[in-house]
Protein backbone atom coordinates (compact mmCIF):
# COMPACT_ATOMS: atom_id res chain seq x y z
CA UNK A 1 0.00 0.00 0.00
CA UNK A 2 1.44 3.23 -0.90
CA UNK A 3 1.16 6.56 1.33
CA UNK A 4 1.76 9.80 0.57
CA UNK A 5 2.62 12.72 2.59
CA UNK A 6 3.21 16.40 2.29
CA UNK A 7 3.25 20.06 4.03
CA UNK A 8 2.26 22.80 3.44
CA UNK A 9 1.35 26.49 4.83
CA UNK A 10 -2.84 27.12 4.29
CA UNK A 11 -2.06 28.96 1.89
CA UNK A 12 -0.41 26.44 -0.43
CA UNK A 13 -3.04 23.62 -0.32
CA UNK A 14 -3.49 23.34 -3.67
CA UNK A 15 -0.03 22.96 -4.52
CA UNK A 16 0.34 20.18 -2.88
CA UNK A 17 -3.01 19.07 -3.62
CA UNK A 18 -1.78 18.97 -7.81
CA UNK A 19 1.71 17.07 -6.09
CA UNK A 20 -0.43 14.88 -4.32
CA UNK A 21 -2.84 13.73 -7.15
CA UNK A 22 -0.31 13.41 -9.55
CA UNK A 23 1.63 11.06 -7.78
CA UNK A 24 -0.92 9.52 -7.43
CA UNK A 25 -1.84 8.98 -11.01
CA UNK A 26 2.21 7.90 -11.04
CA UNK A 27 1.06 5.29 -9.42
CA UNK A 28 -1.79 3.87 -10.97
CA UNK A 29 -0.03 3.99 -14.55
CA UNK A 30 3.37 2.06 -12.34
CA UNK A 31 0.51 -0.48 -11.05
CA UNK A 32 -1.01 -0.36 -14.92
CA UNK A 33 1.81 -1.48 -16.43
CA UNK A 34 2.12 -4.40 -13.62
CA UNK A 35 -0.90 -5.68 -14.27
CA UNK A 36 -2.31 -4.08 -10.98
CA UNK A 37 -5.29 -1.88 -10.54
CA UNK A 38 -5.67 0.79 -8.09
CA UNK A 39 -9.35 1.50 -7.07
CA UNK A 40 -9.71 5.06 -6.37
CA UNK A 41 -13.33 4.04 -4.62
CA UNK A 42 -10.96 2.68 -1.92
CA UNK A 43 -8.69 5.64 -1.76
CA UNK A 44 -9.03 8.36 1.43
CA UNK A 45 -7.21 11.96 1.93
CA UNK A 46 -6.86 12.68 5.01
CA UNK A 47 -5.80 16.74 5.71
CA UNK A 48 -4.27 17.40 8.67
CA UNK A 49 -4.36 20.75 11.13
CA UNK A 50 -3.96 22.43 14.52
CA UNK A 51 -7.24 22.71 16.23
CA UNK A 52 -6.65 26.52 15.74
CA UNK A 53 -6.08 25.78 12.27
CA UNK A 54 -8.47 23.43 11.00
CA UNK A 55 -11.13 25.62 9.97
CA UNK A 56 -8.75 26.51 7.09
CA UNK A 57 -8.84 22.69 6.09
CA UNK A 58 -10.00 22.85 2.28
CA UNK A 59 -12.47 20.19 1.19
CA UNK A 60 -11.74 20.59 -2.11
CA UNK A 61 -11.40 16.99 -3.73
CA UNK A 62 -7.99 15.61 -5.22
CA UNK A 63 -8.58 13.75 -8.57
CA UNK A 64 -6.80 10.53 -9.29
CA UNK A 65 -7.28 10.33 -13.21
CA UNK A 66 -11.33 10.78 -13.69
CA UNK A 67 -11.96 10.53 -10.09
CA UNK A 68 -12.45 12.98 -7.53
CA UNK A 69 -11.45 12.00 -4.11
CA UNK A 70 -13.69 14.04 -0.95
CA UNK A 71 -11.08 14.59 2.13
CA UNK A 72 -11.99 12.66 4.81
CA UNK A 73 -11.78 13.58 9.05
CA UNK A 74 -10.98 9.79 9.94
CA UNK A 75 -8.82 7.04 8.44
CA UNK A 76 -8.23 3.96 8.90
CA UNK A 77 -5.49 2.26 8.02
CA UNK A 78 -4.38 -1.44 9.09
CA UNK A 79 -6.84 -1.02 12.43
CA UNK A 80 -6.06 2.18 13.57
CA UNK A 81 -8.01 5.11 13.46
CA UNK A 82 -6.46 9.03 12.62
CA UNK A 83 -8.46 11.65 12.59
CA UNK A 84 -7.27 15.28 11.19
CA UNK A 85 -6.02 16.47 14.65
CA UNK A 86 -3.59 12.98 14.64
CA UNK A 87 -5.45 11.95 18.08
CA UNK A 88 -6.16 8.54 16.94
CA UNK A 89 -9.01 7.73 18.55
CA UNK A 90 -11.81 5.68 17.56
CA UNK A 91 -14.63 7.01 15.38
């Protein structure tokens, strides 16, 4: 499973919003040409902020090839739960 990461000032979100979605798409064509498939349906973003921050959390989706992917407040990823503040707790 692949993970990406980034930061950024709130001001710059959607730079690294475009660097985040096309690595993305970097990856699908890599898993393409492997005969793998990556399923954007199964695919989270997950921002991350300061409590004092958050409000400036964009929900502005990040497209892997033709589809748009919503940020998400909780993830889960091999049983554990992070939600934007990193507190991992459970939903």
């Amino acid at each position: 499973m692949k993970h990406d990461y980034g930061y950024c000032s709130p001001g710059d979100t959607d730079a690294l919003r475009e660097r985040l979605s096309v690595c993305a798409d970097e990856v699908s064509a890599w898993m393409k040409s492997n005969r793998l498939q990556l399923n954007p349906a199964e695919t989270e973003v997950l921002w991350c902020a300061s409590m004092r921050r958050r409000h400036q959390i964009p929900s502005v989706p990040f497209h892997i090839g033709d589809t748009a992917v919503i940020p998400v407040s909780v993830v889960r990823d091999i049983g554990v739960y992070i939600d934007c503040c990193v507190t991992m707790s459970a939903p």
